[in-house]
Protein backbone atom coordinates (compact mmCIF):
# COMPACT_ATOMS: atom_id res chain seq x y z
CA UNK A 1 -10.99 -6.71 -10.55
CA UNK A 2 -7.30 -6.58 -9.53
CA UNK A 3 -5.88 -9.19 -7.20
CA UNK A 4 -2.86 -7.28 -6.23
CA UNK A 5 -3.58 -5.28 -3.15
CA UNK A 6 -2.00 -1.94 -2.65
CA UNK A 7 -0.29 -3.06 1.10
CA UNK A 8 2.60 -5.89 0.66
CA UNK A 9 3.29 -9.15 -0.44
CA UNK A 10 4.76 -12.54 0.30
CA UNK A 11 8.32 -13.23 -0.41
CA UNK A 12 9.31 -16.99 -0.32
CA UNK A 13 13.04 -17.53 -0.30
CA UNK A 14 15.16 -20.53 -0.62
CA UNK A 15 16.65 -21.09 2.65
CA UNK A 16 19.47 -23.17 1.17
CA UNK A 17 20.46 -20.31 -1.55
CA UNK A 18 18.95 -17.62 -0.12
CA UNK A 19 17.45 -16.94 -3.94
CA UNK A 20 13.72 -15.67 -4.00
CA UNK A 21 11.99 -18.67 -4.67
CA UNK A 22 8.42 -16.87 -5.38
CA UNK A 23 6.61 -13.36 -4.90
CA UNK A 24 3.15 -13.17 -4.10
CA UNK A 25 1.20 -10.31 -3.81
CA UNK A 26 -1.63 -9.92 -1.07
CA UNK A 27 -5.30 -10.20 -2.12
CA UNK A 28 -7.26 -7.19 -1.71
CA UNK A 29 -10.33 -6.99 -0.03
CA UNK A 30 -12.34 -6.77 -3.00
CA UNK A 31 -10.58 -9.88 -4.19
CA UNK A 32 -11.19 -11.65 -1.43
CA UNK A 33 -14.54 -11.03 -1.18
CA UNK A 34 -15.15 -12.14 -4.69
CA UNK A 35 -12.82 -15.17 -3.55
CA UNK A 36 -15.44 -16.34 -0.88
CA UNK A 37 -18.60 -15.55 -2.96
CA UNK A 38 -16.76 -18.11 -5.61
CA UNK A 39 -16.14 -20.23 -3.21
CA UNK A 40 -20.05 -20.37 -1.49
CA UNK A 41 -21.39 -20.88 -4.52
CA UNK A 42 -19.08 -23.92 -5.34
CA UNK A 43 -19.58 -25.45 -1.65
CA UNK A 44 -23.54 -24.96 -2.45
CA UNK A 45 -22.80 -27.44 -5.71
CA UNK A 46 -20.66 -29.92 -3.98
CA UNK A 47 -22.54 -30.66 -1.15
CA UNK A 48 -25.08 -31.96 -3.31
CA UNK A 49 -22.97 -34.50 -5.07
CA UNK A 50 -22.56 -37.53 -3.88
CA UNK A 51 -20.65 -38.79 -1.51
CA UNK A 52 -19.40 -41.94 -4.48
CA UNK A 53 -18.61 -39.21 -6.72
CA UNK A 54 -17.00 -37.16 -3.72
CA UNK A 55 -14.63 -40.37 -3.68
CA UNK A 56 -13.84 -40.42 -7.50
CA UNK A 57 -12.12 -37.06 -6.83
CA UNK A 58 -9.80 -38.10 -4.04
CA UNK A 59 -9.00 -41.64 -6.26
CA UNK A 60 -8.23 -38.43 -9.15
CA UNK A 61 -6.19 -36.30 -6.92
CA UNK A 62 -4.15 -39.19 -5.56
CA UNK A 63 -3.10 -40.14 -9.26
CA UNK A 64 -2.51 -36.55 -10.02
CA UNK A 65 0.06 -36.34 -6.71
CA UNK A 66 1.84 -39.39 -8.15
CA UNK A 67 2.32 -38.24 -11.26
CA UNK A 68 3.87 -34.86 -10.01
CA UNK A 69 5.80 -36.27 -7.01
CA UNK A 70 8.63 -34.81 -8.00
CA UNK A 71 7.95 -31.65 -9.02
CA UNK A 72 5.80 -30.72 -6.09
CA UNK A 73 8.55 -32.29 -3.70
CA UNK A 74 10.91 -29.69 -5.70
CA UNK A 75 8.81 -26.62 -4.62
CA UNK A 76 8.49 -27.80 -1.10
CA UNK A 77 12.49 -28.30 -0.95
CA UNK A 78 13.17 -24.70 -2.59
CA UNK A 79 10.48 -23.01 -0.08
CA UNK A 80 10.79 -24.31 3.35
CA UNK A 81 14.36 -26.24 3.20
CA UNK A 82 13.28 -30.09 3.45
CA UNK A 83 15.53 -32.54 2.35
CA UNK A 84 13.94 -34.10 -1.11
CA UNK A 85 13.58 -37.39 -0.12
CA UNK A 86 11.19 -36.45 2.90
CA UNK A 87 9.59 -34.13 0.59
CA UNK A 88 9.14 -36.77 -1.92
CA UNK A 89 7.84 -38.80 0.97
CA UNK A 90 5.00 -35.76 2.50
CA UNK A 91 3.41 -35.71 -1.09
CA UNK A 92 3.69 -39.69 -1.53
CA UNK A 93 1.90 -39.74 2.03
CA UNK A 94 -1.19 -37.44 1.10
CA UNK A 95 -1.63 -39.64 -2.02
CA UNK A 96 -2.54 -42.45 0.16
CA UNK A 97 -3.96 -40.42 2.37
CA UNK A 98 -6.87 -39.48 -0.46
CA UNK A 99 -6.93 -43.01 -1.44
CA UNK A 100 -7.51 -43.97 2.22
CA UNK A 101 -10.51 -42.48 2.46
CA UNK A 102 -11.76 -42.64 -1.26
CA UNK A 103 -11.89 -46.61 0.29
CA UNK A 104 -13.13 -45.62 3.67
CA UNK A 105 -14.28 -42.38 4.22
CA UNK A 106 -18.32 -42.89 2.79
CA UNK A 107 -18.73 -45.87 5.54
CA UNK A 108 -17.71 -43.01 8.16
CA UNK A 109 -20.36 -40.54 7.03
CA UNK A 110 -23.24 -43.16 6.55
CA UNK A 111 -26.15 -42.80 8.91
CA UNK A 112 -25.64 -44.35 12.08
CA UNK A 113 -29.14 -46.19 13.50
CA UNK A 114 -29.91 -45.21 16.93
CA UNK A 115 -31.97 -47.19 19.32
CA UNK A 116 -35.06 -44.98 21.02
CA UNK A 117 -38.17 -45.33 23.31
CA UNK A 118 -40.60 -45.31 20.56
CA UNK A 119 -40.16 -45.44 16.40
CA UNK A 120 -37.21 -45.64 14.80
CA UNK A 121 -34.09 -42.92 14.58
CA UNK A 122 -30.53 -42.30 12.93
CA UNK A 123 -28.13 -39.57 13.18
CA UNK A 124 -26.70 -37.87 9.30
CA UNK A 125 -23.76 -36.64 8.82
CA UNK A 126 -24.34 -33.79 6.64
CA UNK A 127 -22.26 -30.67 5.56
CA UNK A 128 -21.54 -27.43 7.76
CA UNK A 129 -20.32 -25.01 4.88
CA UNK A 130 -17.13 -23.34 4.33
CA UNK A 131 -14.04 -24.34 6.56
CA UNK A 132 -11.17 -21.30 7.06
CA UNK A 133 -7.81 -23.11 7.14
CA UNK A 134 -4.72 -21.33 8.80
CA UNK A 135 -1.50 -23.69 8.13
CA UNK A 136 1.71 -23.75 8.68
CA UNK A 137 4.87 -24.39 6.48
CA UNK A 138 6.69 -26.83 8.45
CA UNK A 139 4.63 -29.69 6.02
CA UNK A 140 3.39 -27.41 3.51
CA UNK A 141 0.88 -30.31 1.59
CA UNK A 142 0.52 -32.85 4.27
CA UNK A 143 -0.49 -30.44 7.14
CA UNK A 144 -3.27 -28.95 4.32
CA UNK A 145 -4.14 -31.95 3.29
CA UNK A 146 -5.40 -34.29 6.53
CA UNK A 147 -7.43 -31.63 7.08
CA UNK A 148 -8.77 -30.87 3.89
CA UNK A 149 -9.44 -34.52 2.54
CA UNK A 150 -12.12 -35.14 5.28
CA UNK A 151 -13.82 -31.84 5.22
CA UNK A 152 -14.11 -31.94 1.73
CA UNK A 153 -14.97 -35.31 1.24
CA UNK A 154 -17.86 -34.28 3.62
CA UNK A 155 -19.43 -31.96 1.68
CA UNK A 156 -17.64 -28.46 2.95
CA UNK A 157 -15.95 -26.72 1.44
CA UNK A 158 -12.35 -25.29 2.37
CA UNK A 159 -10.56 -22.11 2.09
CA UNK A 160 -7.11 -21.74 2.73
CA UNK A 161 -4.39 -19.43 4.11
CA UNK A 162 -1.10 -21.01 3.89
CA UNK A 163 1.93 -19.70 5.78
CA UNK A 164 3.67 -16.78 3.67
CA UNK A 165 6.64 -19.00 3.10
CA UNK A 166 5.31 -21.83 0.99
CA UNK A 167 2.33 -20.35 -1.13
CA UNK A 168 4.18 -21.66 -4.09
CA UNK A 169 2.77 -24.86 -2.62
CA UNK A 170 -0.44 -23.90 -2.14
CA UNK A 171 -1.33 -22.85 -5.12
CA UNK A 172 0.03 -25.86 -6.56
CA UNK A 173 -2.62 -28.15 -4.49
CA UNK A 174 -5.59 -25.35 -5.58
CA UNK A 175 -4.38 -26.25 -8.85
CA UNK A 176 -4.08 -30.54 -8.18
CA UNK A 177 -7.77 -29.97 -6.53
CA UNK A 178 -8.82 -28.80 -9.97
CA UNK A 179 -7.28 -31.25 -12.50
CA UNK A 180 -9.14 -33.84 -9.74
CA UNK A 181 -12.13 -32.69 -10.69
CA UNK A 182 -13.10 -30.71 -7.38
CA UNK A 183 -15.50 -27.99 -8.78
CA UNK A 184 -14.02 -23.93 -8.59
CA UNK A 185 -14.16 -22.23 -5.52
CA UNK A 186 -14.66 -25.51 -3.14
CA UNK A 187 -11.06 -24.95 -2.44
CA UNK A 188 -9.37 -21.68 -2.60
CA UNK A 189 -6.53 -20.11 -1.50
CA UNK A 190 -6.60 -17.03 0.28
CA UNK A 191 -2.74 -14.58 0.44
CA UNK A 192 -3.90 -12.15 3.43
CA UNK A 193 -2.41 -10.99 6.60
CA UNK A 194 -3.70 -11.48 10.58
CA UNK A 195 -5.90 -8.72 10.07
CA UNK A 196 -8.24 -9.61 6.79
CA UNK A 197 -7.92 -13.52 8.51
CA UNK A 198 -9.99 -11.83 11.17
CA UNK A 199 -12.60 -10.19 8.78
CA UNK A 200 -12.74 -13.97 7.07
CA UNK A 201 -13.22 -16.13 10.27
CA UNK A 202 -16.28 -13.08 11.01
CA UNK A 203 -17.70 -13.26 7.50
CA UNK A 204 -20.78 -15.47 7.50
CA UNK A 205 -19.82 -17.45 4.64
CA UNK A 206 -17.87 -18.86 6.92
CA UNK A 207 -18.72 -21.74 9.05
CA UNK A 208 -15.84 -22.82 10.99
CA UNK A 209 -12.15 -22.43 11.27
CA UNK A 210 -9.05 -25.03 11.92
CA UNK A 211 -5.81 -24.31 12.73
CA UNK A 212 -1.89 -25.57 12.75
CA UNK A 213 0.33 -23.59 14.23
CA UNK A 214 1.72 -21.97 17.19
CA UNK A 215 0.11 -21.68 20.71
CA UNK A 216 -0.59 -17.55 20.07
CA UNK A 217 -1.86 -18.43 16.36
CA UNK A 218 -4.56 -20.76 17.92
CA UNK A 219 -5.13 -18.45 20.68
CA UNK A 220 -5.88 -15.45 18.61
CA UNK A 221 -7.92 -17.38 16.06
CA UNK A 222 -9.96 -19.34 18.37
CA UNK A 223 -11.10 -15.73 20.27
CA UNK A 224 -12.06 -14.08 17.11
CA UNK A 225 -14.11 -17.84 15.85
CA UNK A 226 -15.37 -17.82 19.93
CA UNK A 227 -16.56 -14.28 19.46
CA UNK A 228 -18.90 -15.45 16.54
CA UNK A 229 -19.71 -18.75 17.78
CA UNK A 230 -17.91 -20.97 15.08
CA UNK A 231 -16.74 -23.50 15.84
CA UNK A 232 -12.16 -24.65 15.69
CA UNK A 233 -10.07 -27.26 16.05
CA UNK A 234 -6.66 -26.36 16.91
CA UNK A 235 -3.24 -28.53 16.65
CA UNK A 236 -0.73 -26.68 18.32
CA UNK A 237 2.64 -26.82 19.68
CA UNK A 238 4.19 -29.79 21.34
CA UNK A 239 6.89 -30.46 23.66
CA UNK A 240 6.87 -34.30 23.23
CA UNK A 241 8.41 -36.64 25.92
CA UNK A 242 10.50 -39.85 24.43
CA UNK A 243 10.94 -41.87 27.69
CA UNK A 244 13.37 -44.68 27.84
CA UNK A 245 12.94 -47.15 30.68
CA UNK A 246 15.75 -49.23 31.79
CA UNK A 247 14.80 -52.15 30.52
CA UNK A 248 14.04 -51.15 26.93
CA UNK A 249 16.25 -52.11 23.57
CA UNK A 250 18.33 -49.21 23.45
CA UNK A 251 19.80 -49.97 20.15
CA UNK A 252 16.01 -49.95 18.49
CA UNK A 253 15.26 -46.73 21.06
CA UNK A 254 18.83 -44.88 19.97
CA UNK A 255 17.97 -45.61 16.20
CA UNK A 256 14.17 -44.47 16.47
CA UNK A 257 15.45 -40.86 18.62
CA UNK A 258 17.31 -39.93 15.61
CA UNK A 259 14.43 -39.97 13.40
CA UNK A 260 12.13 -38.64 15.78
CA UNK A 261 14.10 -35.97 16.48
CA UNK A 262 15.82 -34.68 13.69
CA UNK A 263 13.43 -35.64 10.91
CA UNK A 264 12.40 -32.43 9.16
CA UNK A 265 15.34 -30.61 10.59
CA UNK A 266 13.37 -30.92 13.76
CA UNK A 267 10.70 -28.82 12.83
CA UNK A 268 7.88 -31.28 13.52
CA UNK A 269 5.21 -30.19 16.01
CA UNK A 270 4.97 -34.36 17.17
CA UNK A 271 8.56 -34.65 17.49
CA UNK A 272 10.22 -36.05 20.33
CA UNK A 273 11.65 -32.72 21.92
CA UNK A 274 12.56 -33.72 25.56
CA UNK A 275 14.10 -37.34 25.79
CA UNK A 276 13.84 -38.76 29.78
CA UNK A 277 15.72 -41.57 30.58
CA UNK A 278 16.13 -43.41 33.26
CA UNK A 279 19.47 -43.09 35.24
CA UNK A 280 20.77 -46.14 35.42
CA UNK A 281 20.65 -46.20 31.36
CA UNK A 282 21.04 -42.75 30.78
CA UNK A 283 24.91 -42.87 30.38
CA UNK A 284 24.53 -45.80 27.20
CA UNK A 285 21.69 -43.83 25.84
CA UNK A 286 23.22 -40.22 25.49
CA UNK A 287 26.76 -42.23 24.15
CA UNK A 288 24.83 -43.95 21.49
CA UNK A 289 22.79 -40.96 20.48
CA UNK A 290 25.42 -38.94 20.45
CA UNK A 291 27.42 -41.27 18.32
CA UNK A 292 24.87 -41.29 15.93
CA UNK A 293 24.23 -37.66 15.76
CA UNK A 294 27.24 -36.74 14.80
CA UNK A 295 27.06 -38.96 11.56
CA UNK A 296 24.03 -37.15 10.22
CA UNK A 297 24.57 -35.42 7.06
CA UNK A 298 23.19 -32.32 6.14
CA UNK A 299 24.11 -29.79 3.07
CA UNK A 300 22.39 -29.65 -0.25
CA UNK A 301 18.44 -30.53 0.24
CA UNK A 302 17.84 -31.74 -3.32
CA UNK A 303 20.79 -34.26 -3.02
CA UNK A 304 18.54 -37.62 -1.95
CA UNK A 305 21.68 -38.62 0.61
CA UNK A 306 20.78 -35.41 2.80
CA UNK A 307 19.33 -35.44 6.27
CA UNK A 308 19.29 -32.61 7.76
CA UNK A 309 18.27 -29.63 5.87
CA UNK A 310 18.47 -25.62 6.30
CA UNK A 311 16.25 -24.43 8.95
CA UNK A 312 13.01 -22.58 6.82
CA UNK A 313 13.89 -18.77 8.10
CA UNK A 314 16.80 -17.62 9.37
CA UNK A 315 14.50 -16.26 12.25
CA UNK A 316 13.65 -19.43 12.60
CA UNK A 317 17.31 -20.50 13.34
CA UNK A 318 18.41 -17.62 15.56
CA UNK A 319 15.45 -18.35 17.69
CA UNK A 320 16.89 -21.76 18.30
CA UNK A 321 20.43 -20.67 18.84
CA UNK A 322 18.53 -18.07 22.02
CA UNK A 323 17.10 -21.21 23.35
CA UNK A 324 20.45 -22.88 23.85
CA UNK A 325 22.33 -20.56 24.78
CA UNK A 326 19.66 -19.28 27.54
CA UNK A 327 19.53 -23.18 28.64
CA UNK A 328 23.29 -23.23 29.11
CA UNK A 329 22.74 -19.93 31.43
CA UNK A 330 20.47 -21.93 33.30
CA UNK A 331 22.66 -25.09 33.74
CA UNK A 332 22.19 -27.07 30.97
CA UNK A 333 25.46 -28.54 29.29
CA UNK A 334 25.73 -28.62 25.25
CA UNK A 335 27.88 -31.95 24.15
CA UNK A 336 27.27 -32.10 20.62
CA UNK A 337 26.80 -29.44 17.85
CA UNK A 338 25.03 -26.24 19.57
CA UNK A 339 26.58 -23.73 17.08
CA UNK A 340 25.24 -22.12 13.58
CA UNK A 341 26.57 -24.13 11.05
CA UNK A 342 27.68 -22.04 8.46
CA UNK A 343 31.07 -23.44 6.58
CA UNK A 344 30.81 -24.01 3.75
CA UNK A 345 27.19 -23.00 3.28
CA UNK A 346 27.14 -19.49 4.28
CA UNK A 347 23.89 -18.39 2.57
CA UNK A 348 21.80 -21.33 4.17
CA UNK A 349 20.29 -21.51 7.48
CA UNK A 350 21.99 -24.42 8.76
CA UNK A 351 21.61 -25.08 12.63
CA UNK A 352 23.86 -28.29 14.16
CA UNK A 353 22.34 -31.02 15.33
CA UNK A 354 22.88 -30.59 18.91
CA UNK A 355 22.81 -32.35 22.39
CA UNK A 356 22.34 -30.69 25.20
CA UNK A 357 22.37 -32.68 28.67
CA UNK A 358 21.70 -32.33 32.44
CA UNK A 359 18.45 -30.70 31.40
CA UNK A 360 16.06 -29.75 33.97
CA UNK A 361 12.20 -28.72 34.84
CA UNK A 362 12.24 -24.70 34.30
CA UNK A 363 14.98 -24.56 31.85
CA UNK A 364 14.04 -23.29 28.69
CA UNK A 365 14.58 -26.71 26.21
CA UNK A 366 12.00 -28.22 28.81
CA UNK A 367 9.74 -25.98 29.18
CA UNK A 368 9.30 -24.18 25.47
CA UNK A 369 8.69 -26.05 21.90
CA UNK A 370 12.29 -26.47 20.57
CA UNK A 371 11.36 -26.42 16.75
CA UNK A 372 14.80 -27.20 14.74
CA UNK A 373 17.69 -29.87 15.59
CA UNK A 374 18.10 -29.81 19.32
CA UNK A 375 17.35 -32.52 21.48
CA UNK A 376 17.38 -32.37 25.45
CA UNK A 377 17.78 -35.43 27.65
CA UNK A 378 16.86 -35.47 30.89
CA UNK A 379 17.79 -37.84 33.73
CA UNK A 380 14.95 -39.86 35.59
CA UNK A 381 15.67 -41.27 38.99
CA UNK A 382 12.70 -44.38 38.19
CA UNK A 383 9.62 -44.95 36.07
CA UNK A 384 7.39 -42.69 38.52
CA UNK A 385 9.75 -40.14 38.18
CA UNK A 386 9.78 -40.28 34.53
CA UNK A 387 5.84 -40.08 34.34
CA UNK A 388 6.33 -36.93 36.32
CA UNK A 389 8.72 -35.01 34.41
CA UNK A 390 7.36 -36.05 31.00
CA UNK A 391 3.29 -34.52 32.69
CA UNK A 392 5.81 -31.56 33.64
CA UNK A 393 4.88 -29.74 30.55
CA UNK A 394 1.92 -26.91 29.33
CA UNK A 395 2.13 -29.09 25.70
CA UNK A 396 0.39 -32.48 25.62
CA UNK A 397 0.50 -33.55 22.05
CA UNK A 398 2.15 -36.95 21.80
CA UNK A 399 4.61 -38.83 23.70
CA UNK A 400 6.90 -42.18 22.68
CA UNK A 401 7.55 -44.64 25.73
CA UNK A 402 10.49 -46.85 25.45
CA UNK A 403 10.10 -50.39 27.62
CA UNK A 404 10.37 -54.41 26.84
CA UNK A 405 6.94 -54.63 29.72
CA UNK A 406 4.26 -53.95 26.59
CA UNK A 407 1.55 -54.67 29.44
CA UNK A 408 2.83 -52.13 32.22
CA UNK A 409 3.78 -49.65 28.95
CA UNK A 410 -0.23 -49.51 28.50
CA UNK A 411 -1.42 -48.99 32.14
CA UNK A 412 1.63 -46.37 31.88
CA UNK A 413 0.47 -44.64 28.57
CA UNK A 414 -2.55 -44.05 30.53
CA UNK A 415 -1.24 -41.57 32.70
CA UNK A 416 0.92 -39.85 30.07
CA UNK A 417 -1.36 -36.32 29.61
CA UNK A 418 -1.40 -36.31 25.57
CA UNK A 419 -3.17 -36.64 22.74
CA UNK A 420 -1.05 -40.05 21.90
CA UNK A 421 1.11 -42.49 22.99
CA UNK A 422 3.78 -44.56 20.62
CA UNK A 423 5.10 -47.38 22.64
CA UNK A 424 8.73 -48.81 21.12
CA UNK A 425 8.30 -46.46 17.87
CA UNK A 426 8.09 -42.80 17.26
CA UNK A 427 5.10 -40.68 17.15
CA UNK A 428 3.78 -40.08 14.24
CA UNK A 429 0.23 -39.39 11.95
CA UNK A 430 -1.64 -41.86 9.70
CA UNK A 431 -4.98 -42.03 8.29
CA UNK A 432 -6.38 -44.78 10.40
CA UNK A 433 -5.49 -43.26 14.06
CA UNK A 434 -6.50 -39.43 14.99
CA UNK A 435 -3.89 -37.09 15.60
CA UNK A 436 -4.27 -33.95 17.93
CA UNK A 437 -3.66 -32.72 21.81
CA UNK A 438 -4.75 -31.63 25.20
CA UNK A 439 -3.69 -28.62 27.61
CA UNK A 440 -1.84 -25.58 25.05
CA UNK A 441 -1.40 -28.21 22.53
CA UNK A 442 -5.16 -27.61 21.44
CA UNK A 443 -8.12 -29.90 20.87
CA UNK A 444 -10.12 -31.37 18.37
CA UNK A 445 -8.86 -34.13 16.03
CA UNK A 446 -7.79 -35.03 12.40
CA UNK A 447 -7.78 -38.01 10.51
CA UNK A 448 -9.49 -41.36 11.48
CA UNK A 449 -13.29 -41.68 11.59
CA UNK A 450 -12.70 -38.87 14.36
CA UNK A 451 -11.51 -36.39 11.97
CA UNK A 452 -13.98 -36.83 9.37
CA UNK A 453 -17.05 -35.74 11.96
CA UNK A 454 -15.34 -33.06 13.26
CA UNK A 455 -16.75 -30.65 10.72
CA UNK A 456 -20.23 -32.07 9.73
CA UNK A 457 -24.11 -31.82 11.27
CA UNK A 458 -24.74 -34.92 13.38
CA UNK A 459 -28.16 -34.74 12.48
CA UNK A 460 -31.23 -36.29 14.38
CA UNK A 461 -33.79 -37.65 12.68
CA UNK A 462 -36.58 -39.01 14.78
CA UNK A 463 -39.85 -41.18 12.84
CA UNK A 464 -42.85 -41.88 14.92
CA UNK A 465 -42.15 -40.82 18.20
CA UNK A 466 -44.82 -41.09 20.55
């Protein structure tokens, strides 16, 4: 049976060269449909394998992402633009990530003991089936992977369509999952458009779908999964607040924005995207930021010393330069960067790290996701004030709070309308805490204890009830 369907195919180019980095030819529909009978018939063998053997594969696949750090962190640099030392960093991160819950994860799907009127009862955690993964390219193996690890290591199994951009990268994980030991099938890798994703979230192999991605990618996905009564867990956009109160450490809160920001190139759905600051601070704050901005380096992604990358698509980039400019329409003042970089890299994508000030509810940095190297600051006439611009938002996905008064920071955090808080440090995702949002920025989480039940049957079982 061929794989190569008559329609189109993926091209993945180097946004740094502009050099075609990988072409991949959409699977047909007969190929797909052998893809998913391979793939039931691989989830029916795993889910009867224990849950200590389970384990043994993550322990395997974390040693296999160590031993190709590097070359995976290669691929991610030449498809989606990220400077090598954060791509070295994503794959370092899923290693652990597989060893966390290799340690962990079989405590989390023990039965739980339940007390009841009469006899005796506990609730199993047992598999649901297949789980259809749509992900984006922004973190091409960690953004697969905190998904995957949990469903897996449940029992499900977990097929994947990857953004067009970085399927270089996921074949390379179907390929890791497979030196691990994961049996053929349990997780495969699907190249198809919006349309066949349709005919695979319908197809009753299927038992549920999860999604990364944009606010109309979780939309459309969750109506066709609604229609069939599957159930999804969506992480979507974000339009994260980074509040500074007067009397925090601006040094440590000027040091932290730049990360939080700009890591990525800024293309991080839980980075800090609107920065409020209180008034009487916000002069220090935006000189210090500033300062720092403009020392960030960017050029080259494989060279280690690089910060700021090439945006992934050019697209990508000249949607960002339409958000600033239509901001400075509305009012909005640009005092650092703001411009295409181009000189002397005029293939990449570059975009400047830019500061834009005197931001305001309505204007288009506040009110849309800004994904790439912009940050907007936003003045704050007191703490209330601050609470109410930073709730100002259709995005609730994380939000960083900046004080020295830890105990008033937590009564505060609990009025922020997101799916975390960071007090004094930027947000960010790790194993042990679940990551996901309220309002357009989805629902459902991943990772933590809360992530690994989100796609299993909490199962009843009631002895001797009378």
């Amino acid at each position: 049976m061929s794989k190569k369907s008559e329609q189109s195919e993926s091209l993945s180019l180097n946004p740094f060269t502009g050099e075609v980095v990988g072409r991949y030819p959409h699977d047909s529909s007969e190929f797909v449909d052998k893809k998913l009978q391979d793939a039931f018939r691989g989830f029916k063998a795993w889910r009867e394998i224990s849950i200590d053997r389970r384990s043994e594969v993550l322990v395997k696949m974390a040693a296999v992402l160590r031993r190709d750090e590097l070359r995976l962190a290669k691929l991610v640099t030449e498809e989606m633009g990220k400077p090598i030392s954060q791509s070295r960093a994503e794959i370092a991160k899923c290693a652990a990530l597989c060893d966390y819950y290799a340690e962990k994860g079989p405590a989390m799907l023990g039965d739980d003991s339940a007390k009841v009127p009469s006899g005796s009862a506990y609730v199993s955690y047992l598999p649901i089936g297949i789980v259809f993964a749509v992900m984006p390219w922004n973190f091409p193996f960690w953004q697969v992977m905190r998904g995957a690890v949990t469903i897996l290591l449940g029992g499900n199994g977990y097929v994947l369509k990857h953004s067009s951009n970085v399927l270089g990268s996921a074949y390379a994980l179907e390929a890791a999952w497979l030196e691990a030991g994961l049996p053929g099938g349990v997780f495969t890798v699907l190249n198809i458009g919006h349309e066949q994703s349709a005919k695979v979230i319908r197809d009753p192999r299927i038992a549920a779908v999860t999604v990364t991605g944009s606010v109309s990618a979780g939309r459309s996905v969750a109506e066709v999964a609604g229609s069939v009564l599957k159930k999804s867990v969506l992480e979507l956009g974000g339009a994260d607040a980074f509040i500074v109160l007067r009397d925090a450490n601006l040094e440590f809160a000027v040091k932290s924005a730049i990360e939080a920001r700009f890591q990525n190139t800024g293309q991080v759905c839980i980075a800090a995207k609107r920065f409020i600051v209180e008034e009487s601070v916000l002069s220090s704050f935006t000189e210090m930021f500033v300062e720092k901005v403009k020392t960030l380096c960017f050029g080259d992604p494989m060279n280690p010393d690089v910060f700021i990358g090439p945006m992934a698509k050019r697209a990508f980039r000249d949607e960002l330069q339409a958000q600033v400019l239509k901001s400075v329409a509305e009012g909005a003042r640009v005092i650092c960067g703001g411009s295409v970089k181009a000189e002397p890299f005029t293939q990449a994508t570059f975009y400047e790290p830019t500061v834009i000030v005197d931001v305001e509810p309505g204007m288009t940095v506040f009110r849309e996701e800004v994904f790439g190297p912009v940050a907007a600051i936003s003045s704050a006439r007191d703490t209330e004030h601050a609470i109410e611009l930073a709730n100002l938002s259709d995005f609730g996905l994380s939000a960083a709070l900046w004080t020295n008064d830890k105990a008033r920071a937590k009564m505060i955090a609990r009025r922020l309308e997101t799916g975390g808080v960071f007090i004094n440090g930027m947000s960010a995702t790790d194993a042990a805490v679940p990551v996901g949002g309220v309002k357009h920025s989805g629902y459902g989480r991943e990772l933590s204890h809360f992530g690994m039940r989100e796609f299993v049957n909490a199962q009843t079982v009631w002895i001797d009830r009378t």
